[in-house]
Protein backbone atom coordinates (compact mmCIF):
# COMPACT_ATOMS: atom_id res chain seq x y z
CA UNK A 1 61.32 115.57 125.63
CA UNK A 2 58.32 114.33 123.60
CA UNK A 3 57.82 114.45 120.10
CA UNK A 4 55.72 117.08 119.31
CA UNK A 5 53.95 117.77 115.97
CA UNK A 6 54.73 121.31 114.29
CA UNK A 7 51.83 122.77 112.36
CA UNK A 8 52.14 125.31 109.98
CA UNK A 9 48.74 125.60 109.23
CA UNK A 10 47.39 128.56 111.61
CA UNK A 11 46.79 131.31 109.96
CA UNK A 12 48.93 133.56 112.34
CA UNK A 13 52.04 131.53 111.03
CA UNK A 14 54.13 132.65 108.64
CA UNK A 15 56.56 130.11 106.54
CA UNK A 16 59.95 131.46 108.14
CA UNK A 17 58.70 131.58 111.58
CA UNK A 18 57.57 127.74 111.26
CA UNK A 19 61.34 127.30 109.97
CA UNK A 20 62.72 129.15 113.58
CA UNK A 21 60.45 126.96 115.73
CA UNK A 22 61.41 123.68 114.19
CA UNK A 23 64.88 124.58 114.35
CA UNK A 24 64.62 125.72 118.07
CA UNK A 25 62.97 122.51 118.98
CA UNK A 26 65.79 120.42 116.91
CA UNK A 27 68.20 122.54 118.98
CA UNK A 28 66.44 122.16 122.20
CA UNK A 29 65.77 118.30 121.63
CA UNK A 30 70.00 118.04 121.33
CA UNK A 31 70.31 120.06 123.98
CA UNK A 32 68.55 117.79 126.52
CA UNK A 33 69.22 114.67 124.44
CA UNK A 34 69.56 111.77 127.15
CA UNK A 35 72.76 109.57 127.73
CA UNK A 36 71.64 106.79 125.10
CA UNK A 37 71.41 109.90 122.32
CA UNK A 38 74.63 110.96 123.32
CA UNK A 39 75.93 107.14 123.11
CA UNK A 40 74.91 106.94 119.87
CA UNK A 41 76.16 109.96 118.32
CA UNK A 42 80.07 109.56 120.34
CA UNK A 43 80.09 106.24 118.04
CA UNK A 44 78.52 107.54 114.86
CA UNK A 45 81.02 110.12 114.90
CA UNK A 46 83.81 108.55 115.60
CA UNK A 47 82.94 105.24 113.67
CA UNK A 48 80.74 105.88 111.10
CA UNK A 49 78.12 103.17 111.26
CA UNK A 50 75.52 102.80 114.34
CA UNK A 51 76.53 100.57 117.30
CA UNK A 52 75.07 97.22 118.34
CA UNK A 53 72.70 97.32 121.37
CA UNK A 54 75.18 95.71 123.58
CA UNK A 55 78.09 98.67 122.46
CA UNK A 56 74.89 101.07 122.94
CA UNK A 57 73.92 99.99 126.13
CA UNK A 58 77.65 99.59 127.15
CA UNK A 59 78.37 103.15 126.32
CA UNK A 60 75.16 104.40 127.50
CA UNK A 61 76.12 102.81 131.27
CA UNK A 62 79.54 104.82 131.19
CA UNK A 63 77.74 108.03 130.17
CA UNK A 64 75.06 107.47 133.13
CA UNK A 65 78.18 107.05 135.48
CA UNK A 66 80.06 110.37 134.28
CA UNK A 67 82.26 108.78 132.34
CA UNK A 68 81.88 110.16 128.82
CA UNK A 69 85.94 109.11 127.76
CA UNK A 70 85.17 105.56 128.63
CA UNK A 71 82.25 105.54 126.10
CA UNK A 72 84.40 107.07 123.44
CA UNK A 73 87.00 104.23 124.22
CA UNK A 74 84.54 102.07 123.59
CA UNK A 75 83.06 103.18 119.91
CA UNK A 76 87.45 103.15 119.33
CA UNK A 77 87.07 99.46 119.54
CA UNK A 78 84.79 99.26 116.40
CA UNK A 79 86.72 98.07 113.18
CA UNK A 80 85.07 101.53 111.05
CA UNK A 81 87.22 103.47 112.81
CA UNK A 82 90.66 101.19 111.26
CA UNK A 83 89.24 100.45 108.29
CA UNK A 84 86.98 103.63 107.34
CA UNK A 85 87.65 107.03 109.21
CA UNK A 86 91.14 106.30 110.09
CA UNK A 87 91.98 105.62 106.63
CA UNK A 88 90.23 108.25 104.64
CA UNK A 89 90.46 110.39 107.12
CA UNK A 90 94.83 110.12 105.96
CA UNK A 91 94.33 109.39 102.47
CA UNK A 92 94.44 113.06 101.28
CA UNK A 93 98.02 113.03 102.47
CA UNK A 94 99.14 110.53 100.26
CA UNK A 95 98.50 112.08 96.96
CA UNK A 96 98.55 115.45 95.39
CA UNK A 97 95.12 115.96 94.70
CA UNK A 98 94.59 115.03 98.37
CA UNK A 99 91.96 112.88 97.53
CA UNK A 100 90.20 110.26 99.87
CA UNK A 101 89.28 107.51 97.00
CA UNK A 102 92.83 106.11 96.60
CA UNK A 103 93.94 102.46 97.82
CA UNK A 104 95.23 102.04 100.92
CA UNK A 105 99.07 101.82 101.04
CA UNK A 106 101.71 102.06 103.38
CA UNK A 107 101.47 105.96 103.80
CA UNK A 108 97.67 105.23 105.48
CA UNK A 109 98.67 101.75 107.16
CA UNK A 110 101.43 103.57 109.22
CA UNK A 111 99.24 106.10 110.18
CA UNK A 112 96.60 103.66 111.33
CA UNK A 113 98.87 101.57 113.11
CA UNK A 114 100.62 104.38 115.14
CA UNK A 115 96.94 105.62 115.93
CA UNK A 116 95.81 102.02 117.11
CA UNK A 117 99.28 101.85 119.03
CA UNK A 118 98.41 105.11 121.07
CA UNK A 119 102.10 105.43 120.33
CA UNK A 120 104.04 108.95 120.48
CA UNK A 121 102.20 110.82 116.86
CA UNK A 122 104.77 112.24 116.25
CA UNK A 123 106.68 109.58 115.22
CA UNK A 124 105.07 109.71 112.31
CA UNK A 125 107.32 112.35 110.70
CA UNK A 126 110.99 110.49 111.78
CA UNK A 127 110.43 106.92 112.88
CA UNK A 128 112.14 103.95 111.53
CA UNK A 129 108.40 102.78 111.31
CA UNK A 130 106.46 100.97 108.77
CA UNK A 131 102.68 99.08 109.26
CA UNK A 132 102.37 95.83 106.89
CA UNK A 133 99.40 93.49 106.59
CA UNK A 134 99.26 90.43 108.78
CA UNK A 135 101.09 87.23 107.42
CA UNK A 136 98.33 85.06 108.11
CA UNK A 137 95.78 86.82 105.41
CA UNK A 138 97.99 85.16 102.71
CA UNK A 139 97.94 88.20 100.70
CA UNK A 140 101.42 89.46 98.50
CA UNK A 141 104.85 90.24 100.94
CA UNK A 142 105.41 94.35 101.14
CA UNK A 143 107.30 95.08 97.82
CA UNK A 144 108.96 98.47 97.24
CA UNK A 145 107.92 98.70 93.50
CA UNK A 146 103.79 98.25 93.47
CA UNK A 147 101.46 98.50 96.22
CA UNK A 148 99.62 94.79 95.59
CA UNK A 149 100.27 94.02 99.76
CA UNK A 150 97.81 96.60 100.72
CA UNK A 151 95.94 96.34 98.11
CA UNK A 152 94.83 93.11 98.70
CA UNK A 153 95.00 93.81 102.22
CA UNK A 154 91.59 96.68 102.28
CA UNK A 155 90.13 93.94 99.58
CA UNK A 156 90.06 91.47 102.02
CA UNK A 157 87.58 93.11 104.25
CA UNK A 158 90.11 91.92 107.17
CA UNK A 159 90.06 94.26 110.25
CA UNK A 160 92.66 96.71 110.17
CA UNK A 161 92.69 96.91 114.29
CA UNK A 162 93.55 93.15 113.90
CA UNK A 163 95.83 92.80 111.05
CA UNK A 164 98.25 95.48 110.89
CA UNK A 165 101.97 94.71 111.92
CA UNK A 166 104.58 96.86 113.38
CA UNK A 167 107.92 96.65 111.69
CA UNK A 168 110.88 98.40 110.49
CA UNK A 169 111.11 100.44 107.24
CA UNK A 170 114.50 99.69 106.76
CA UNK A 171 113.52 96.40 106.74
CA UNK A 172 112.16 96.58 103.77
CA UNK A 173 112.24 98.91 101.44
CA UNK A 174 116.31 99.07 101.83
CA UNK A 175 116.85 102.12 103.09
CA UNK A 176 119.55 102.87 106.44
CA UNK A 177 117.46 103.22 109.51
CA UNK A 178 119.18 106.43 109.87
CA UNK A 179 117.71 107.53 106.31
CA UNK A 180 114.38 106.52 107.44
CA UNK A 181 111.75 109.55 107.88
CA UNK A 182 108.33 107.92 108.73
CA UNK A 183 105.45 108.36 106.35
CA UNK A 184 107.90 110.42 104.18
CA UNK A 185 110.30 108.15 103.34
CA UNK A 186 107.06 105.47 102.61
CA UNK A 187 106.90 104.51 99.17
CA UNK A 188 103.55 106.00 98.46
CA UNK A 189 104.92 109.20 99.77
CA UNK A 190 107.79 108.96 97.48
CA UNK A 191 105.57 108.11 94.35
CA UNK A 192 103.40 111.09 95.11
CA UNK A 193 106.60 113.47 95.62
CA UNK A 194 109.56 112.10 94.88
CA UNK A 195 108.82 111.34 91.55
CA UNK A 196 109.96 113.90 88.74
CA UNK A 197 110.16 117.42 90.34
CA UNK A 198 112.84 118.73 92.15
CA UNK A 199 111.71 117.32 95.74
CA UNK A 200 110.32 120.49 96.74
CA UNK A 201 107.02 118.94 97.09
CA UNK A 202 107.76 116.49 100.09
CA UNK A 203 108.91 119.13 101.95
CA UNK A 204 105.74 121.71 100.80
CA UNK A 205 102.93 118.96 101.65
CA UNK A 206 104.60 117.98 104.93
CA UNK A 207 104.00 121.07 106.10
CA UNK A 208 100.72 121.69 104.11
CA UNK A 209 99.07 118.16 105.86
CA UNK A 210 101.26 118.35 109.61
CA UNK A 211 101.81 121.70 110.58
CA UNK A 212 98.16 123.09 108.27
CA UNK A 213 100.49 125.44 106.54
CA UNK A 214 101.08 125.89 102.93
CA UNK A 215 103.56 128.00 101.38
CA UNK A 216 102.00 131.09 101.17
CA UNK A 217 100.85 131.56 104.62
CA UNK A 218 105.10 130.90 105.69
CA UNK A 219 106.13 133.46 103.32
CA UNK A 220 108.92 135.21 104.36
CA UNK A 221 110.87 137.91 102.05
CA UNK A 222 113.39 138.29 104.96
CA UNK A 223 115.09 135.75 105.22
CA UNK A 224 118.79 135.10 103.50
CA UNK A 225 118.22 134.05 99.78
CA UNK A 226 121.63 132.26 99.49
CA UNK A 227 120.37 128.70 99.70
CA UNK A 228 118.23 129.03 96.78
CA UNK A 229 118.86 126.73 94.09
CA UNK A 230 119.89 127.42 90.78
CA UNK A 231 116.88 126.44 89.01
CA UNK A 232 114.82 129.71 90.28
CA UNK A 233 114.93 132.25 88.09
CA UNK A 234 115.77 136.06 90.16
CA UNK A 235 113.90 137.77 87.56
CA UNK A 236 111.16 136.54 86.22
CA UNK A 237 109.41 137.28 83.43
CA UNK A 238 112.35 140.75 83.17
CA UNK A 239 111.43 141.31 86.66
CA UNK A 240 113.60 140.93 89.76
CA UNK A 241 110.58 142.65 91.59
CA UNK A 242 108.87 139.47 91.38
CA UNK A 243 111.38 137.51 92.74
CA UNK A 244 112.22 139.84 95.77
CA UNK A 245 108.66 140.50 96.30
CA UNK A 246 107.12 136.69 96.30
CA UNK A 247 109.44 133.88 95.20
CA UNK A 248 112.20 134.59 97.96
CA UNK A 249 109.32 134.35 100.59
CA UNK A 250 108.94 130.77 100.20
CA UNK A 251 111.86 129.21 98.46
CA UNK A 252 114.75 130.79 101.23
CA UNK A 253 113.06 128.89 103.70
CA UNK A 254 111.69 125.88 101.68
CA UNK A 255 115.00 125.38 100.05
CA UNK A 256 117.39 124.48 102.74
CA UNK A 257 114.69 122.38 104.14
CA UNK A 258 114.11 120.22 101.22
CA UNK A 259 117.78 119.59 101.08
CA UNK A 260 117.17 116.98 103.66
CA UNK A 261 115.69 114.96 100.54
CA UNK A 262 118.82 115.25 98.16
CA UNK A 263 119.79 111.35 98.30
CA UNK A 264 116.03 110.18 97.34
CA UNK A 265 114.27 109.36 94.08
CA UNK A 266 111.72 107.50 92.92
CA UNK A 267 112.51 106.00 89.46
CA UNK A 268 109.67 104.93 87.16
CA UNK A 269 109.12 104.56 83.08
CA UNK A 270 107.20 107.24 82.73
CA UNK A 271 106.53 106.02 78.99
CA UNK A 272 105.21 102.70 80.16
CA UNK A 273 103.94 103.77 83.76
CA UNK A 274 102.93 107.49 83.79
CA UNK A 275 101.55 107.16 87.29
CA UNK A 276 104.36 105.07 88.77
CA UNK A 277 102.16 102.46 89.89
CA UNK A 278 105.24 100.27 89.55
CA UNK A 279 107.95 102.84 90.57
CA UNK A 280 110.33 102.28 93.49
CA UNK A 281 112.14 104.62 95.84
CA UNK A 282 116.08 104.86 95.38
CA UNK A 283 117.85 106.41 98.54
CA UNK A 284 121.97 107.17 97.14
CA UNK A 285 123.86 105.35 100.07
CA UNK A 286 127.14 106.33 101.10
CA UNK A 287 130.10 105.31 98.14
CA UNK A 288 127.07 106.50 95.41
CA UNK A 289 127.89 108.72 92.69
CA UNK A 290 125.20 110.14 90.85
CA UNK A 291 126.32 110.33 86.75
CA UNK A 292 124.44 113.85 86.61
CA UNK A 293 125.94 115.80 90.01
CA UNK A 294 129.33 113.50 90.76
CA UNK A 295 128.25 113.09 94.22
CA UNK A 296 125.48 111.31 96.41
CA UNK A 297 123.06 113.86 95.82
CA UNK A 298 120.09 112.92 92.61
CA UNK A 299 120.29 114.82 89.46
CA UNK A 300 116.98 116.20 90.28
CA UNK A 301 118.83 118.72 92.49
CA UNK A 302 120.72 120.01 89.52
CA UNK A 303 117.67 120.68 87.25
CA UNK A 304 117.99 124.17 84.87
CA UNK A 305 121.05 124.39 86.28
CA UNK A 306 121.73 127.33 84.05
CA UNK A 307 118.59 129.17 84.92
CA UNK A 308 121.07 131.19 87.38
CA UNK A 309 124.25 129.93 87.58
CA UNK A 310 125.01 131.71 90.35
CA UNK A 311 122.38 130.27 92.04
CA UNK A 312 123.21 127.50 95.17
CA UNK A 313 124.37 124.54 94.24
CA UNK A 314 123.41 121.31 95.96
CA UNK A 315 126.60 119.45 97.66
CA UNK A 316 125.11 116.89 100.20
CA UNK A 317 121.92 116.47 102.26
CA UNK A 318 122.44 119.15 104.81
CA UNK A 319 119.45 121.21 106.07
CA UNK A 320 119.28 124.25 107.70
CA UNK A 321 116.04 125.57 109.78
CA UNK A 322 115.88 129.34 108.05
CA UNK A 323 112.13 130.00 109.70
CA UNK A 324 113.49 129.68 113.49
CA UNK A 325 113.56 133.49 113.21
CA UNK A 326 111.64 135.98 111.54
CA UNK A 327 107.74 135.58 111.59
CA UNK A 328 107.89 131.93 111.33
CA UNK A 329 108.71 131.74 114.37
CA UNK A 330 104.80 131.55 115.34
CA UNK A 331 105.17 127.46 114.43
CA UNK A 332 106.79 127.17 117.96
CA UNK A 333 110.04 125.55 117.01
CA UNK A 334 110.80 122.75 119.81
CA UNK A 335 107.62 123.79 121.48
CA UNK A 336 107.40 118.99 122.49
CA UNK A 337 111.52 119.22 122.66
CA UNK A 338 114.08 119.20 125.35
CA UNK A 339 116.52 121.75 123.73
CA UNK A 340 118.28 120.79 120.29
CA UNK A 341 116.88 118.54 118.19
CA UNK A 342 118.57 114.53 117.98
CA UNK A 343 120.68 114.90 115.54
CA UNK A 344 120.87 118.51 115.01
CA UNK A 345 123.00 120.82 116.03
CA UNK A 346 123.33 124.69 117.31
CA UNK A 347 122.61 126.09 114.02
CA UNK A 348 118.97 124.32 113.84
CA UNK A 349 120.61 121.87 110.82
CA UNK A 350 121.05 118.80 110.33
CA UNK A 351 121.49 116.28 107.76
CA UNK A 352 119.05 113.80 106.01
CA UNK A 353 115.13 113.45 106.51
CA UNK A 354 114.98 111.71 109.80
CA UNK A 355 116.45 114.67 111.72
CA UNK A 356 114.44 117.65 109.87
CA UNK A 357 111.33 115.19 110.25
CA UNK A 358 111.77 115.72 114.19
CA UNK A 359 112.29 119.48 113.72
CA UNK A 360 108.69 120.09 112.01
CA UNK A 361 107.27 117.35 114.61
CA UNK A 362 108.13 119.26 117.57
CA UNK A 363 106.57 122.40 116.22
CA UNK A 364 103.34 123.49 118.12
CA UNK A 365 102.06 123.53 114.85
CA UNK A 366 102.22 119.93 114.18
CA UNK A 367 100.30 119.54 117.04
CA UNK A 368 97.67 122.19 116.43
CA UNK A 369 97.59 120.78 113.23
CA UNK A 370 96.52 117.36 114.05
CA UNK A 371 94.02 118.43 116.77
CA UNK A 372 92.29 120.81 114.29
CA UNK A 373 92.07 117.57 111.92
CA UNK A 374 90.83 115.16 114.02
CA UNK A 375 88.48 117.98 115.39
CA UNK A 376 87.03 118.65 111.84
CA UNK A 377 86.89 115.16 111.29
CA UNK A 378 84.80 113.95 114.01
CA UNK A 379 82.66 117.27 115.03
CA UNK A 380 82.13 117.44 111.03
CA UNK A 381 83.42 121.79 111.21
CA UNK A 382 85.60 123.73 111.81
CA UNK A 383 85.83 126.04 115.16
CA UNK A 384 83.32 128.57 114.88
CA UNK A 385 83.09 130.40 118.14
CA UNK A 386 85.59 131.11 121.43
CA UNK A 387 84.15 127.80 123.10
CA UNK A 388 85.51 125.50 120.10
CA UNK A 389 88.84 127.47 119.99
CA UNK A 390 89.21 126.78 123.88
CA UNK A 391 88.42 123.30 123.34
CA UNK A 392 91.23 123.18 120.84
CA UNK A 393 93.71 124.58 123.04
CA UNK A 394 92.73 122.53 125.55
CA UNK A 395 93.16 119.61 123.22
CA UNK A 396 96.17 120.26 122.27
CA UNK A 397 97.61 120.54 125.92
CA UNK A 398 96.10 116.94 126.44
CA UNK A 399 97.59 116.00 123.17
CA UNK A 400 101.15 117.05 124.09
CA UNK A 401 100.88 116.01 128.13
CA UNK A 402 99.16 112.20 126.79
CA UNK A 403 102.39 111.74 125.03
CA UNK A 404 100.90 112.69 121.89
CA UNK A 405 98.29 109.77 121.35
CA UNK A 406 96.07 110.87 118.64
CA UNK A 407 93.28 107.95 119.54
CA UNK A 408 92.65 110.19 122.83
CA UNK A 409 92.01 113.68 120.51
CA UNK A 410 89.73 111.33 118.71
CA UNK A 411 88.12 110.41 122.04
CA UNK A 412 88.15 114.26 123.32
CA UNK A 413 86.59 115.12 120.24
CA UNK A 414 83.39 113.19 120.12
CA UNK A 415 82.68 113.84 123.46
CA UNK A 416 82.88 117.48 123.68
CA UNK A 417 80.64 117.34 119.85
CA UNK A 418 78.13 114.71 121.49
CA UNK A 419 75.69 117.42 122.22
CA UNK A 420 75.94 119.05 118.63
CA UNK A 421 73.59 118.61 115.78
CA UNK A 422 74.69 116.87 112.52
CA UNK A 423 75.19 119.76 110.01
């Protein structure tokens, strides 16, 4: 289509109808937009900065030739998409305020890394996985009590496609492989969640940032109350209302869940290092006796004990799946699985991180969840109409049948947005 001038200058004219006619030729000039447009706009999206003219007239062949995946595979290849939209696009996870202007540490790096891979996403919730910085950068070794490696890892400039390194958490940070929980057994994890509290909070912004549900919209005042710890309060303010009415919603699900955590910590001064810049996660290994509980499990567990005594009382690091019944059941429980979870058993328990990790992984949530991400992320919205919300289904079939290779929703993404105008 040609450029054509729009005059607003006839008298006939009016100010808002000018508006509607540039706005139906900006719609009509995407709508027609040719292959080299489209190019251009599958790599912006997915990488952020324009492509060369050899990328552009790369991806503009495999566009002529039908072939609109091959193009996205293409702008995948661009270091922006390591180093910039893969990493801020998982930096809100990593901190409470789910900000994107924090460094990069070892919460974003294993999320990059298992992206780049195109290995099984999921992973990300259970795996004895970890992504460090290439040796050959001569930056700091991984350490367990700052985050200088990765740090000086995003100063560098380095490629993150290049430079990242599969290993084993356990590896490293000292923890038994069977301990080991993915991203939320990582250290910057722990220092966001781990640290004071009661552990509650892993377990809350698991599901708040990989199944896209936060505590109220799981609330569920029908299920058994008789894992609740002690340090909730059945009436408060005077009112056991209140807690049959809203607090038992969320904590006789959350609570059994989160006992998966009961061996972690992180330990910090706060006095000397409020923000745990220089904290470390402590996992109680078998033959540990906490001073506070006289068994493996942290004092943390054990906190306002005397809130109500009666309350449950924290023995080991046994979880138990409360939500596989009731309304909760709309997560999909084992929707990716064969049958029982590794690990668990009959009863939808287990014990430790690694196994519950798998349970919330194999949710159809988890992989709505990520689809709707990526799908916000590179279309720059959220679903607005029956076309998007078939797309997303569709996506999340592709996601599950692919093996659950998140670069490929990225991919699905920007082509089925490639026709849309920038908001």
């Amino acid at each position: 289509m040609k450029d054509e001038k729009i005059s607003c200058k006839h008298p006939t004219k009016t100010l808002p109808s000018c508006i509607v006619l540039a706005a139906t030729m900006l719609i009509a000039s995407a709508s027609f937009a040719g292959d080299r447009e489209r190019a251009k706009r599958i790599h912006d999206r997915i990488a952020g900065v324009p492509p060369t003219e050899s990328v552009l007239n790369d991806m503009e062949a495999e566009l002529a030739a039908n072939d609109a995946m091959a193009a996205a595979e293409i702008a995948l290849e661009n270091d922006a998409f390591y180093n910039v939209t893969l990493k801020n696009f998982a930096a809100p996870w990593t901190n409470e305020a789910q900000s994107i202007f924090v460094p990069l540490n070892d919460y974003t790096a294993t999320v990059i890394g298992l992206v780049r891979d195109e290995e099984d996403f999921r992973k990300v919730l259970y795996d004895d996985v970890l992504y460090v910085g290439s040796s050959s950068l001569g930056i700091s070794d991984y350490s367990n009590s700052d985050n200088d490696h990765y740090e000086e890892l995003e100063a560098s400039g380095e490629s993150l496609k290049d430079n990242l390194t599969r290993v084993t958490q356990s590896s490293r940070n000292g923890i038994p492989s069977d301990a080991t929980a993915g991203i939320m057994t990582s250290r910057a994890a722990a220092q966001a969640y781990f640290s004071a509290g009661t552990n509650r909070a892993m377990f809350r912004f698991t599901m708040l940032h990989h199944l896209c549900n936060d505590m109220e919209q799981v609330n569920d005042t029908t299920r058994p109350p008789d894992r609740i710890r002690q340090d909730v309060s059945r009436s408060p303010g005077g009112d056991s209302r209140i807690f049959l009415n809203n607090c038992v919603g969320c904590h006789s699900g959350m609570d059994p869940m989160a006992q998966a955590f009961a061996y972690f910590d992180f330990e910090y001064d706060a006095d000397a290092d409020p923000d745990g810049e220089f904290g470390q996660l402590v996992y109680n290994t078998i033959g540990t006796e906490d001073p506070e509980t006289g068994t493996r499990v942290q004092g943390k567990y054990h906190i306002n004990s005397t809130t109500f005594e009666h309350g449950y009382v924290t023995q080991d690091d046994r979880w138990d799946n409360y939500w596989r019944s009731g309304q909760n059941r709309f997560l999909e429980w084992n929707w990716a699985g064969d049958g029982t979870i590794p690990g668990s058993d009959e009863q939808h328990g287990g014990y430790g991180p690694k196994t519950m990790g798998r349970e919330l992984a194999n949710t159809k949530a988890f992989a709505q969840c990520q689809v709707k991400k990526v799908f916000r992320n590179v279309c720059l919205r959220d679903p607005v109409d029956s076309d998007d919300r078939d797309q997303i289904d569709d996506m999340v079939d592709s996601f599950r049948t692919s093996n659950f290779n998140l670069k490929q929703v990225f991919a699905e993404s920007a082509v089925y947005c490639m026709e849309a105008v920038t908001p």
